[in-house]
Protein backbone atom coordinates (compact mmCIF):
# COMPACT_ATOMS: atom_id res chain seq x y z
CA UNK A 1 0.00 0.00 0.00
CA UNK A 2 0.80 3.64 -0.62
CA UNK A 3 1.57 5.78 2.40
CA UNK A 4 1.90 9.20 3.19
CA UNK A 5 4.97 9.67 1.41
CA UNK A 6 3.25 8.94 -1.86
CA UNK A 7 0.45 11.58 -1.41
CA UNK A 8 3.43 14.25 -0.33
CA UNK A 9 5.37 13.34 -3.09
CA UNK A 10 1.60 13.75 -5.51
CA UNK A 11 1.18 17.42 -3.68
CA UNK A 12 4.90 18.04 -4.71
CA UNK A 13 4.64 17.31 -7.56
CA UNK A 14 1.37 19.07 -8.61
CA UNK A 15 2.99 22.10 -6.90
CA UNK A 16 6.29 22.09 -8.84
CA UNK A 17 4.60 21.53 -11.83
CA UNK A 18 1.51 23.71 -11.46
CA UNK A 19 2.13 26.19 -14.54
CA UNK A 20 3.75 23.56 -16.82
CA UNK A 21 1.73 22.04 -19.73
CA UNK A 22 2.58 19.13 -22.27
CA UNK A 23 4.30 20.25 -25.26
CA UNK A 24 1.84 21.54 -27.94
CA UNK A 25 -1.33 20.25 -26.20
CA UNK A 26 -2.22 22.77 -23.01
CA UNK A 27 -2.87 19.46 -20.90
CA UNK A 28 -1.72 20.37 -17.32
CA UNK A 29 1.61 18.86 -16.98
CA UNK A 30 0.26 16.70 -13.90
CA UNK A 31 -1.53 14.22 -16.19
CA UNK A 32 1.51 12.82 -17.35
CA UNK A 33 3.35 12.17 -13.92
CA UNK A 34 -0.03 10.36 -13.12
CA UNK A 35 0.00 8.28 -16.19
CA UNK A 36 3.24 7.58 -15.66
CA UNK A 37 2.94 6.92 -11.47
CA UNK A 38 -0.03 4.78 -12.73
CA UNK A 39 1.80 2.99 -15.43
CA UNK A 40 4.59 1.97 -12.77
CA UNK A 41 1.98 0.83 -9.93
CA UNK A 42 0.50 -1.31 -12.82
CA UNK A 43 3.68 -2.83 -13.52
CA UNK A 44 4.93 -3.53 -9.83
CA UNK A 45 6.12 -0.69 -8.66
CA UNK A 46 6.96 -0.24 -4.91
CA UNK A 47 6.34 2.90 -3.10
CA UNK A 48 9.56 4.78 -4.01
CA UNK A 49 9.59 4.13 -7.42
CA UNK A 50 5.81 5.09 -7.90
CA UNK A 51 7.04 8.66 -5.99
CA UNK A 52 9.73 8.71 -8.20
CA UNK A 53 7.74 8.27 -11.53
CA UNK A 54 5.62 11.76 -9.77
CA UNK A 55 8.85 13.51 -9.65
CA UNK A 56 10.83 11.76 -12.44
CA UNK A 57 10.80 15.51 -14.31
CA UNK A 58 11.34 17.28 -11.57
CA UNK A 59 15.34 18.03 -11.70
CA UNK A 60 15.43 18.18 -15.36
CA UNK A 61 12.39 20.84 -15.82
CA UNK A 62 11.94 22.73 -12.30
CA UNK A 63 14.96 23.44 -11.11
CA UNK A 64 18.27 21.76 -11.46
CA UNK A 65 20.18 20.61 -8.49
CA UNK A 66 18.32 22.58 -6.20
CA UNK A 67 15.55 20.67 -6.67
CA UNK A 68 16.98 17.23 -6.81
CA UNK A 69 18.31 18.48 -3.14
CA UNK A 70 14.93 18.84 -1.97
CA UNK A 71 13.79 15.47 -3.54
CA UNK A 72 16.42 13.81 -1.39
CA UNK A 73 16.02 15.78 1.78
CA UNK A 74 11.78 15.56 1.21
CA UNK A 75 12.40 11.64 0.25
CA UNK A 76 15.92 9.90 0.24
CA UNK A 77 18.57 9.05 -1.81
CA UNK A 78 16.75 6.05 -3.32
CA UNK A 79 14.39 7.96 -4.81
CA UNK A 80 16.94 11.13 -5.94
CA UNK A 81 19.06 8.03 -7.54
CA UNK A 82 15.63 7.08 -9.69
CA UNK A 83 14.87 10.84 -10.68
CA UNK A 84 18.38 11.38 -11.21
CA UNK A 85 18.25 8.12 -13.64
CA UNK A 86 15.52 9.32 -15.64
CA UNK A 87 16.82 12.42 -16.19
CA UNK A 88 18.39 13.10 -19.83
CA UNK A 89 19.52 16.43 -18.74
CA UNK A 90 19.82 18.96 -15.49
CA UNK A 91 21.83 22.03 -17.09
CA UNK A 92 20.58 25.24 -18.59
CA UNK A 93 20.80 25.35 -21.58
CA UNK A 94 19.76 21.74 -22.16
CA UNK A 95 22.71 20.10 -24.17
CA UNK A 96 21.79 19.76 -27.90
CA UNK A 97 18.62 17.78 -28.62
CA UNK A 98 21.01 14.07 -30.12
CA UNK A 99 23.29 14.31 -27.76
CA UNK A 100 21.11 14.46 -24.79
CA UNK A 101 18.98 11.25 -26.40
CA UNK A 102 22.24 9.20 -27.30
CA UNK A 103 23.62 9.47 -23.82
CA UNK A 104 20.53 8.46 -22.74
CA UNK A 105 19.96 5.38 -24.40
CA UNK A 106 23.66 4.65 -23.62
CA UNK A 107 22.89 4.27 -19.95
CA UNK A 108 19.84 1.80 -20.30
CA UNK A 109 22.04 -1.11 -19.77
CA UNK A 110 23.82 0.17 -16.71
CA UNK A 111 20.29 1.49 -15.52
CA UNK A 112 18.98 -0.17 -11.69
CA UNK A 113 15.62 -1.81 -12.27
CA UNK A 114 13.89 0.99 -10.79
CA UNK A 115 14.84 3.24 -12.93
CA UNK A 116 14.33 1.20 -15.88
CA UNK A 117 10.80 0.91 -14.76
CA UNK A 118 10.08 4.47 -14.29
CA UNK A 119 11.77 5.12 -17.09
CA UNK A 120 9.98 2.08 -19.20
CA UNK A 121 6.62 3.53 -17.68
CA UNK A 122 7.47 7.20 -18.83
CA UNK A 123 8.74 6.22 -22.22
CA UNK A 124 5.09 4.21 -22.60
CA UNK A 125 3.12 6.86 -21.36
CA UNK A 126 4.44 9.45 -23.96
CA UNK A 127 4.44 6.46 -26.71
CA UNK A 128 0.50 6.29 -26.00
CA UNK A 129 0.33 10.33 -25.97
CA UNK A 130 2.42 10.28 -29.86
CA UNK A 131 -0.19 7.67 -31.00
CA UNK A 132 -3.07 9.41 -29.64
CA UNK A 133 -2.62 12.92 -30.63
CA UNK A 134 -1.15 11.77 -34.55
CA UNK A 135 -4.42 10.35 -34.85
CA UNK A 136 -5.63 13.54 -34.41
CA UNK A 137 -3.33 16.25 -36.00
CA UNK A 138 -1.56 13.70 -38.46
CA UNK A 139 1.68 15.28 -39.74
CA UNK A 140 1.51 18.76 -37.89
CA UNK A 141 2.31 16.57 -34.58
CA UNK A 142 5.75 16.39 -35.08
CA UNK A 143 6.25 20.04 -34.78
CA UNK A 144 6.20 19.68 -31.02
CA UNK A 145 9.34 17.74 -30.86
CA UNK A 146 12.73 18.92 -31.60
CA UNK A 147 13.71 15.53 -33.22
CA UNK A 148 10.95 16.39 -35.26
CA UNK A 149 9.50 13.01 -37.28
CA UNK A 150 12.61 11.22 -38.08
CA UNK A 151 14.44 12.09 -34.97
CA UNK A 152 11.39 11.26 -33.02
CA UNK A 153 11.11 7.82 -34.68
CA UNK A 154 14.51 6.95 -34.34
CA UNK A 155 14.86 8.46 -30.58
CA UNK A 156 11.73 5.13 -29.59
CA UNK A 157 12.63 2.63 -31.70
CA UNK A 158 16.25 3.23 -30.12
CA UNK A 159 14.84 2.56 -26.83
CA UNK A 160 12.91 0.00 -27.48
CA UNK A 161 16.13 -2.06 -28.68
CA UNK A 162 17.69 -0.76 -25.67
CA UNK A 163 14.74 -1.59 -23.78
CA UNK A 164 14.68 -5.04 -25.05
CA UNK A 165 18.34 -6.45 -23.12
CA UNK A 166 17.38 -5.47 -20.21
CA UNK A 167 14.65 -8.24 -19.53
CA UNK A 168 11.64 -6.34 -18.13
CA UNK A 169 9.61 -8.33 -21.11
CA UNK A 170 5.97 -7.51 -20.02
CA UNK A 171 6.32 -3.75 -20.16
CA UNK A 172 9.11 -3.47 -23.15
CA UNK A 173 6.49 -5.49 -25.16
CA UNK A 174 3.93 -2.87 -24.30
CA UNK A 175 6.33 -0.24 -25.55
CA UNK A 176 7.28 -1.71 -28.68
CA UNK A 177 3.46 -2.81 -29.74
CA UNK A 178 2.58 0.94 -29.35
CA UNK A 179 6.08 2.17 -31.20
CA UNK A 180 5.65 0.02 -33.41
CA UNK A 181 1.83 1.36 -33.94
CA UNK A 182 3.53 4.91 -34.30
CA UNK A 183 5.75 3.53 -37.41
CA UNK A 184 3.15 2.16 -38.85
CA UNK A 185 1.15 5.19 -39.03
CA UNK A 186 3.60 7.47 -39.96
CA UNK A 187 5.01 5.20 -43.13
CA UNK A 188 1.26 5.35 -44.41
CA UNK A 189 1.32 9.55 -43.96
CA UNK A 190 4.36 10.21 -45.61
């Protein structure tokens, strides 16, 4: 069960995140950290990854090492080392777009198994988002990202593969089924 860490780390996180939005689609930012808390639960999370799949944006988009400080004083190193291994970047400026996705990928394999599941869970949950809004806007979607279409593309399929030697079958399936949905889509809308 869920204690009151968990609903701490949920007002936290709604707090940090209170004026931030999803890229190109005005949905408060909030629905994402609880599709991806959600997505982790689902897939066996315990208590400190589920709090760390609230704040698993936290250092990267509100404030830097300042913030992961307050993680880890609010709720403890394991959690700060989960954030801390989702996080592609922490500096500002952010590091150019490749880069930042390259050495991210690159640490999959060396990733602890919470991380890869807050990470699998968070890599799903904005899978599901691609498939759902290209449905809707078709082509004009990829404007939100700055891979754009091919560097989108590329950026999931190359962590699915990563995804893939790592062993956490169930959920890497559930990844690749909806990339893999994504590809499909986009080769008929070129």
């Amino acid at each position: 069960m869920l204690s009151e860490r968990f609903t701490a780390a949920l007002v936290y996180a709604t707090q940090l995140h209170a004026n931030q939005v999803r890229k190109g689609s005005g949905v408060p930012y909030i629905a994402h950290l609880l599709g991806v808390a959600s997505i982790t639960l689902e897939y066996g999370a315990n208590e400190d990854e589920a709090i760390a799949a609230l704040l698993h944006d936290a250092v990267e988009d509100q404030g830097g090492a300042a913030t992961r400080e307050e993680i880890r004083r609010r709720f403890d190193d394991k959690v700060t080392e989960i954030v801390d291994g989702c996080t592609d970047a922490d500096a500002i400026p952010k590091p150019p777009w490749r880069k930042r996705k390259e050495a991210y990928i690159a640490h999959i394999p060396n990733a602890s198994p919470s991380v890869l599941l807050v990470s699998l869970a968070d890599k799903l949950y904005n899978a599901q988002s691609i498939l759902k809004d290209y449905r809707v806007l078709g082509e004009s979607l990829w404007e939100r990202f700055k891979g754009g279409r091919e560097g989108t593309l590329w950026y999931y399929r190359a962590l699915v593969d990563a995804f893939k030697k790592t062993g956490n079958a169930a959920i890497v399936a559930e990844l690749e089924r909806v990339v893999s949905e994504v590809e499909t889509l986009a080769s008929h809308k070129k």
